[in-house]
C-alpha atoms as a PDB file:
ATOM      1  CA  UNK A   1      82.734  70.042  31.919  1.00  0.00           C
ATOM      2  CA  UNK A   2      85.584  69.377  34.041  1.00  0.00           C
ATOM      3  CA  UNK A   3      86.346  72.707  35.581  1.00  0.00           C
ATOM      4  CA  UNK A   4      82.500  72.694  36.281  1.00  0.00           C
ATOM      5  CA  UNK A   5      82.573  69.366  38.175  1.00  0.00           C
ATOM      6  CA  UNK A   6      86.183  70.300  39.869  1.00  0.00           C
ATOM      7  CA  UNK A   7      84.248  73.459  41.392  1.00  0.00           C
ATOM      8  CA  UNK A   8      81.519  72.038  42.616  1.00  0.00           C
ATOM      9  CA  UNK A   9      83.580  69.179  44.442  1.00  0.00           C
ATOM     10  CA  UNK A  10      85.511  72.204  45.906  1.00  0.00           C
ATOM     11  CA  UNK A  11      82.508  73.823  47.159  1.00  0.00           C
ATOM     12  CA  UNK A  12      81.463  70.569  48.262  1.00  0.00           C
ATOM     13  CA  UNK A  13      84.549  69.601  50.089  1.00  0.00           C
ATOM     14  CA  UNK A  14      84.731  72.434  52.163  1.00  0.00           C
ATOM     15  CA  UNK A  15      84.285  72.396  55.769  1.00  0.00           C
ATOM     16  CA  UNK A  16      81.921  75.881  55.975  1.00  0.00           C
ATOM     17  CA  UNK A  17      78.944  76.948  57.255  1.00  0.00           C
ATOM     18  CA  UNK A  18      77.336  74.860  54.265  1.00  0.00           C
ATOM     19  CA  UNK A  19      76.609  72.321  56.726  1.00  0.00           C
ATOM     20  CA  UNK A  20      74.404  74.103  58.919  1.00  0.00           C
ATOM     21  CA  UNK A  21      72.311  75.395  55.993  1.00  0.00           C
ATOM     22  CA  UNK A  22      69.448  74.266  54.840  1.00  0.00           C
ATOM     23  CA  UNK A  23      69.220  72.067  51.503  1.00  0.00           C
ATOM     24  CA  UNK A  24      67.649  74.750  49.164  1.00  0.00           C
ATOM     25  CA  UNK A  25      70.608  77.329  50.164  1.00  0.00           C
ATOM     26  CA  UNK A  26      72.517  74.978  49.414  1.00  0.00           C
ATOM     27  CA  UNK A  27      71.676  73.921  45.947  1.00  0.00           C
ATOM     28  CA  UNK A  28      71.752  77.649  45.326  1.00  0.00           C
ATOM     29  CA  UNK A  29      74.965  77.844  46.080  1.00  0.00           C
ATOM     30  CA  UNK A  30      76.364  74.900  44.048  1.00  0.00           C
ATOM     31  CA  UNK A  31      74.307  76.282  41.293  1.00  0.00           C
ATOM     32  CA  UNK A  32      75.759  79.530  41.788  1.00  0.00           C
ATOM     33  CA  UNK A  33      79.231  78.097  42.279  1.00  0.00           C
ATOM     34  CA  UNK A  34      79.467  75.842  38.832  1.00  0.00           C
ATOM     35  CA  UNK A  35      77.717  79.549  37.478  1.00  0.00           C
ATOM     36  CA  UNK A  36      80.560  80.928  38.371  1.00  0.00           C
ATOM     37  CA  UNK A  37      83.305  78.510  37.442  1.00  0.00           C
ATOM     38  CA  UNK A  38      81.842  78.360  33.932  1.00  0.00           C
ATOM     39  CA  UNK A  39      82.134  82.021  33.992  1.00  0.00           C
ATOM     40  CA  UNK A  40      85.585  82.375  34.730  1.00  0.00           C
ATOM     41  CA  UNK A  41      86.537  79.193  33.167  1.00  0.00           C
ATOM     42  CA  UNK A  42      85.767  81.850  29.943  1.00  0.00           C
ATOM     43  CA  UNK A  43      87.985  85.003  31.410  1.00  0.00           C
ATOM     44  CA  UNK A  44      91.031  84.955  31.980  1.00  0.00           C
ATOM     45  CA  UNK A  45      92.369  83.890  35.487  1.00  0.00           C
ATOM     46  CA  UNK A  46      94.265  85.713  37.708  1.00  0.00           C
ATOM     47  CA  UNK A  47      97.229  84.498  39.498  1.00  0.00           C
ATOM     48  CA  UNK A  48      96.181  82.700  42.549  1.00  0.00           C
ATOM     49  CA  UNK A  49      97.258  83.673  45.956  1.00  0.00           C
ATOM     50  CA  UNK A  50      99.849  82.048  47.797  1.00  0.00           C
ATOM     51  CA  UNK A  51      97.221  82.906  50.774  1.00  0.00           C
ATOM     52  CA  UNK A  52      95.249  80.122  51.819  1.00  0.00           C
ATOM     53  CA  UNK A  53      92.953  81.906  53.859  1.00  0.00           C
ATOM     54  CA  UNK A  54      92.906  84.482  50.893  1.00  0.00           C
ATOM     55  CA  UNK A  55      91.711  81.707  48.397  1.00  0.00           C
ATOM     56  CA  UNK A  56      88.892  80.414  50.864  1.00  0.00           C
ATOM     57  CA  UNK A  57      87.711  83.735  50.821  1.00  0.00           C
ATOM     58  CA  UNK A  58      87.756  84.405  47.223  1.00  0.00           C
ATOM     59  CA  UNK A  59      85.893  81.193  46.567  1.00  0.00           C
ATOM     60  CA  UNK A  60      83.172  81.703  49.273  1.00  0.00           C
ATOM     61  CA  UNK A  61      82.827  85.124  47.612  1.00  0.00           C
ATOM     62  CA  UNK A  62      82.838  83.866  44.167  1.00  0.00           C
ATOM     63  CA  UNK A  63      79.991  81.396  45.255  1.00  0.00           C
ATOM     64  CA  UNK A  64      77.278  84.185  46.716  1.00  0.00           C
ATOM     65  CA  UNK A  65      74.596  84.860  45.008  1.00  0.00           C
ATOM     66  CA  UNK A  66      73.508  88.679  44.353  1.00  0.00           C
ATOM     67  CA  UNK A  67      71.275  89.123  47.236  1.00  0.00           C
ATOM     68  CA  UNK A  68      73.979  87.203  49.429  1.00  0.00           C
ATOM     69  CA  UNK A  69      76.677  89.499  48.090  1.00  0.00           C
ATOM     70  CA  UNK A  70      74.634  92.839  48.709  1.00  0.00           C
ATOM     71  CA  UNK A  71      74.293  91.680  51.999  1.00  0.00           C
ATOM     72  CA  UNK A  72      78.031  90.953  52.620  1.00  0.00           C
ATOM     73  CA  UNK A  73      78.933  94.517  51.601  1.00  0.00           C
ATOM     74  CA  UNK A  74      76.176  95.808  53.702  1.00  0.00           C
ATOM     75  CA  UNK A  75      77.773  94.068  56.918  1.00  0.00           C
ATOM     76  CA  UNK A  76      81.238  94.825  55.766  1.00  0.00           C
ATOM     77  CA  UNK A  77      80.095  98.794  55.542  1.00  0.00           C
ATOM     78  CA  UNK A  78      78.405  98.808  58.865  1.00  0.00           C
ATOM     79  CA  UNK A  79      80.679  96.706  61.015  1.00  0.00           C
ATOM     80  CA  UNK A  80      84.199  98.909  59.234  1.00  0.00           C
ATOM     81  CA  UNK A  81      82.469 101.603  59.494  1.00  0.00           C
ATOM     82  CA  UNK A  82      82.298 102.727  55.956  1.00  0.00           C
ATOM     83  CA  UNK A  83      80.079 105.839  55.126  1.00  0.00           C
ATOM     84  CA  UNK A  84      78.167 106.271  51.584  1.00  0.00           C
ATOM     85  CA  UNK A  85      80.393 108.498  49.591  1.00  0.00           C
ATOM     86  CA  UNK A  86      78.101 109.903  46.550  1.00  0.00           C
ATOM     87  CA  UNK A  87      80.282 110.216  43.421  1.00  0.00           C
ATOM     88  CA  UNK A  88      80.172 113.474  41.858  1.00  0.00           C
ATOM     89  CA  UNK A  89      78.003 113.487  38.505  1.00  0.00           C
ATOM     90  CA  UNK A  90      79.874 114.306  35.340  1.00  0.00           C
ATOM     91  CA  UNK A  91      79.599 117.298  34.429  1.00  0.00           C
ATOM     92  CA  UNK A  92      80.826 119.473  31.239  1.00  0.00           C
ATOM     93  CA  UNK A  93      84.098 121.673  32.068  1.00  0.00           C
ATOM     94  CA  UNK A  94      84.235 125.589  32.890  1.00  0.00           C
ATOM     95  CA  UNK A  95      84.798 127.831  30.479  1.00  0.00           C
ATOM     96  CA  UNK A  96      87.587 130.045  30.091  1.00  0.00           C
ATOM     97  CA  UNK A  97      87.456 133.492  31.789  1.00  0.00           C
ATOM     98  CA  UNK A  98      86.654 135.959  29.082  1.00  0.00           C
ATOM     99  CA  UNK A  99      89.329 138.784  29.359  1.00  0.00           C
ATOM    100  CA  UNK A 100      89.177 141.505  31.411  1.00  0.00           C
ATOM    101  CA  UNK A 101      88.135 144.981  29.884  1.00  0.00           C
ATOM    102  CA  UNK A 102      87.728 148.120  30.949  1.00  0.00           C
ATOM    103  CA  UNK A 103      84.380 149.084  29.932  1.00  0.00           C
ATOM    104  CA  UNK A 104      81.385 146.739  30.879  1.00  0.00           C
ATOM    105  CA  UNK A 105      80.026 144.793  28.297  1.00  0.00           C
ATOM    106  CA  UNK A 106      76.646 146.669  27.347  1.00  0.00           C
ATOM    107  CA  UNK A 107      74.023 143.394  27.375  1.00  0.00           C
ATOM    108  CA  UNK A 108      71.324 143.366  24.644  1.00  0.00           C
ATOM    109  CA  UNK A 109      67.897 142.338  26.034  1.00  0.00           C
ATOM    110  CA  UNK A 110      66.724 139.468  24.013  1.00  0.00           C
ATOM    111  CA  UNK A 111      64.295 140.646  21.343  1.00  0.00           C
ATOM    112  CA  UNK A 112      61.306 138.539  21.667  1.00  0.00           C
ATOM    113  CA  UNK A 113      60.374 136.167  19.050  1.00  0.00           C
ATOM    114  CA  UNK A 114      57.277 134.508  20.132  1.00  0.00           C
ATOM    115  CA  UNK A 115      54.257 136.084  20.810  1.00  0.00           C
ATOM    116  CA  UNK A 116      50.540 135.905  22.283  1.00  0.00           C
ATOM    117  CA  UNK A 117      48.052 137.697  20.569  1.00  0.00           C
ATOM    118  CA  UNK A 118      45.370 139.118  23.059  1.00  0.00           C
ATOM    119  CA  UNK A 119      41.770 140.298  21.926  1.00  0.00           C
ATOM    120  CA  UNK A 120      41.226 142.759  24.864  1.00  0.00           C
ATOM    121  CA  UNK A 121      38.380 144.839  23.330  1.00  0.00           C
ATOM    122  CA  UNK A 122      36.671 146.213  20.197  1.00  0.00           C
ATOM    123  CA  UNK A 123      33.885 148.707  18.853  1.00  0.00           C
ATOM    124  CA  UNK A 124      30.312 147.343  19.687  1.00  0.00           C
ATOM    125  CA  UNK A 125      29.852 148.183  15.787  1.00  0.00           C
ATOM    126  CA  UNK A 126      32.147 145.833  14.873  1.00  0.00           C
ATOM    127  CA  UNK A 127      30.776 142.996  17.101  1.00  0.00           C
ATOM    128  CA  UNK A 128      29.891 140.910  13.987  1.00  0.00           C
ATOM    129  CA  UNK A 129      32.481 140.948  12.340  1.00  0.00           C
ATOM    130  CA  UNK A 130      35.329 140.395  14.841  1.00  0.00           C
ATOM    131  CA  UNK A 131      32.758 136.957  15.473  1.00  0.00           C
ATOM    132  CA  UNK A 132      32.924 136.161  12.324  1.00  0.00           C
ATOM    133  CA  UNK A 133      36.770 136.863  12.174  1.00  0.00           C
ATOM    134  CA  UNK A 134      37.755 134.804  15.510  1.00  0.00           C
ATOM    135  CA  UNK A 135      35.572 131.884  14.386  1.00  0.00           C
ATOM    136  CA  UNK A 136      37.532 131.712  10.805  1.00  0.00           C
ATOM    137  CA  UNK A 137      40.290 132.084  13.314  1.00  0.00           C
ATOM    138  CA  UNK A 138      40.027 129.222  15.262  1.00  0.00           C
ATOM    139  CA  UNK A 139      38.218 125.947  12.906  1.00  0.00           C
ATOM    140  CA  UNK A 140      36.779 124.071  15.243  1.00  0.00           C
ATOM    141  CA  UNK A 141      34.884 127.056  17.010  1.00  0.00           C
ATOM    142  CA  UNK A 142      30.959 127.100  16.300  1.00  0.00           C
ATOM    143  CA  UNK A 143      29.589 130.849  16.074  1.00  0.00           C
ATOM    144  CA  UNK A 144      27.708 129.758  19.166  1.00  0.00           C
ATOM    145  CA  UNK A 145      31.237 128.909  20.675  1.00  0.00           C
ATOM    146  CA  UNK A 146      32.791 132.053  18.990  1.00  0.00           C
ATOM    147  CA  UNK A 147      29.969 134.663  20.530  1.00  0.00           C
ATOM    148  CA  UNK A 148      30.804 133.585  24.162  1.00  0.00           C
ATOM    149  CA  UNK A 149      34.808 134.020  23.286  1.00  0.00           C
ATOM    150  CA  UNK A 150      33.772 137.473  21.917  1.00  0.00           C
ATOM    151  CA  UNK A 151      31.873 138.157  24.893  1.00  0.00           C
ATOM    152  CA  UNK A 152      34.266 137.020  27.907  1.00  0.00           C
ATOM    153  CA  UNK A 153      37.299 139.621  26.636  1.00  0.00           C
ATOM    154  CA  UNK A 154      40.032 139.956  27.150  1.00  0.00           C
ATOM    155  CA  UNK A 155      41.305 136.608  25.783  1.00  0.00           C
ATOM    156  CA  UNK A 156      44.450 135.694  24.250  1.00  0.00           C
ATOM    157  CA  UNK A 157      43.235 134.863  20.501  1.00  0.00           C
ATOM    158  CA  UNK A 158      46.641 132.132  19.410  1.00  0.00           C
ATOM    159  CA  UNK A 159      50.119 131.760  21.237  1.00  0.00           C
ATOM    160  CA  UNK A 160      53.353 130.881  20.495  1.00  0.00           C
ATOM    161  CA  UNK A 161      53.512 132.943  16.776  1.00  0.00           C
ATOM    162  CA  UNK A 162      56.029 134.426  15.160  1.00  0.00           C
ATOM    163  CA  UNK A 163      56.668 138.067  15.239  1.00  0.00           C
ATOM    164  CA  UNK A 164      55.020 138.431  11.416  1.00  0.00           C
ATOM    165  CA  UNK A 165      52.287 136.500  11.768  1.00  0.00           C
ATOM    166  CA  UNK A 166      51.205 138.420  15.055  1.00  0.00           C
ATOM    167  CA  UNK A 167      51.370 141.523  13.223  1.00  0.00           C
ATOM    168  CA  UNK A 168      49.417 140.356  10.482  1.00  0.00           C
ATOM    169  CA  UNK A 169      46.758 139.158  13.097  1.00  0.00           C
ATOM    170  CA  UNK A 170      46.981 142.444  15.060  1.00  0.00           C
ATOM    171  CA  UNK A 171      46.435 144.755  11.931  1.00  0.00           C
ATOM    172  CA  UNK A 172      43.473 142.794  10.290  1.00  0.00           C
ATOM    173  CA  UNK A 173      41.236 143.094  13.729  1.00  0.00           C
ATOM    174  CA  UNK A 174      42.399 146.557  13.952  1.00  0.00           C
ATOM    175  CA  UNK A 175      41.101 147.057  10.271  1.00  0.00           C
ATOM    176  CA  UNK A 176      37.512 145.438  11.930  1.00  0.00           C
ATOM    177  CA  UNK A 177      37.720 147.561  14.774  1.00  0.00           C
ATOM    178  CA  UNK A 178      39.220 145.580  17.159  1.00  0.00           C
ATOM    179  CA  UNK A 179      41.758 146.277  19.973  1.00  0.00           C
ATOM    180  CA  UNK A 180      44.796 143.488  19.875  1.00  0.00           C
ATOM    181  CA  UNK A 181      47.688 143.444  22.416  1.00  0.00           C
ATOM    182  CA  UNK A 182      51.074 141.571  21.657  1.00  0.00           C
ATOM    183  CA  UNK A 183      52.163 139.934  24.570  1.00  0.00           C
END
């Protein structure tokens, strides 16, 4: 309680442009003052400065507010001339060099593991059946629904399966008479 009362008599005793603010600044800044003191009242203190103009100037820092403070560096950068430096982000380290050889590393395409099934045409024999098939296909399809998909080819039937299962697809509307592309 007594460090809180000692800083605001400080911040009260000082001859500063307090006196030509008005009274709400002011009460922000005692507020933010005794804020302050109780926070560092907590921390431990640094050394002061045998500077007295040092000390002033610590103490009207300390007693800014965060808007007041953003401010303060915002003259300080334009009036020094201080330029925005953007920090570089962190970022994971190189990796090592693979050794040199003499023969080229032969690269492997990537063998595709997901695939779209495509219905691209079928026998007009078999039109009944590959309805039938792409409505137990896909639940939610009525046979009105699954007549018009039959009808607008080529369509891509499922995506995004695995190798077996899009081989298992493929051969059964082969078997019907269908014609199925992989993509």
């Amino acid at each position: 309680m007594a460090s809180r009362c000692s800083a605001a008599l400080r911040v009260l005793s000082r001859p500063s442009p307090l006196a030509r603010c008005s009274r709400t600044t002011f009460a922000t800044r005692r507020w933010a003052s005794t804020e302050a003191a109780a926070s560092t009242s907590s921390s431990p203190a640094l050394p002061p400065s045998s500077n007295p103009t040092i000390n002033r100037i610590v103490d009207d820092i300390s007693g800014l507010t965060l808007l007041q403070a953003s401010d303060l560096v915002a003259q300080l950068k334009s009036r020094l001339n201080i330029q925005e430096i953007a920090m570089p982000a962190a970022s994971a380290a190189p990796a090592a060099a693979a050794p040199a050889s003499d023969e080229p590393a032969a690269e492997k395409p990537k063998e595709k593991t997901v695939f779209n099934v495509m219905l691209e045409s079928f026998d007009a024999t078999a039109k009944p059946k590959v309805i039938r098939e792409v409505k137990a296909l896909v639940p939610n399809l009525t046979l009105i629904d699954a007549k018009k998909f039959v009808e607008s080819l080529p369509k891509v039937l499922k995506e995004n399966l695995s190798k077996e299962d899009a081989e298992k697809l493929k051969a059964t509307f082969e078997a019907i008479g269908g014609v199925v592309k992989l993509d």
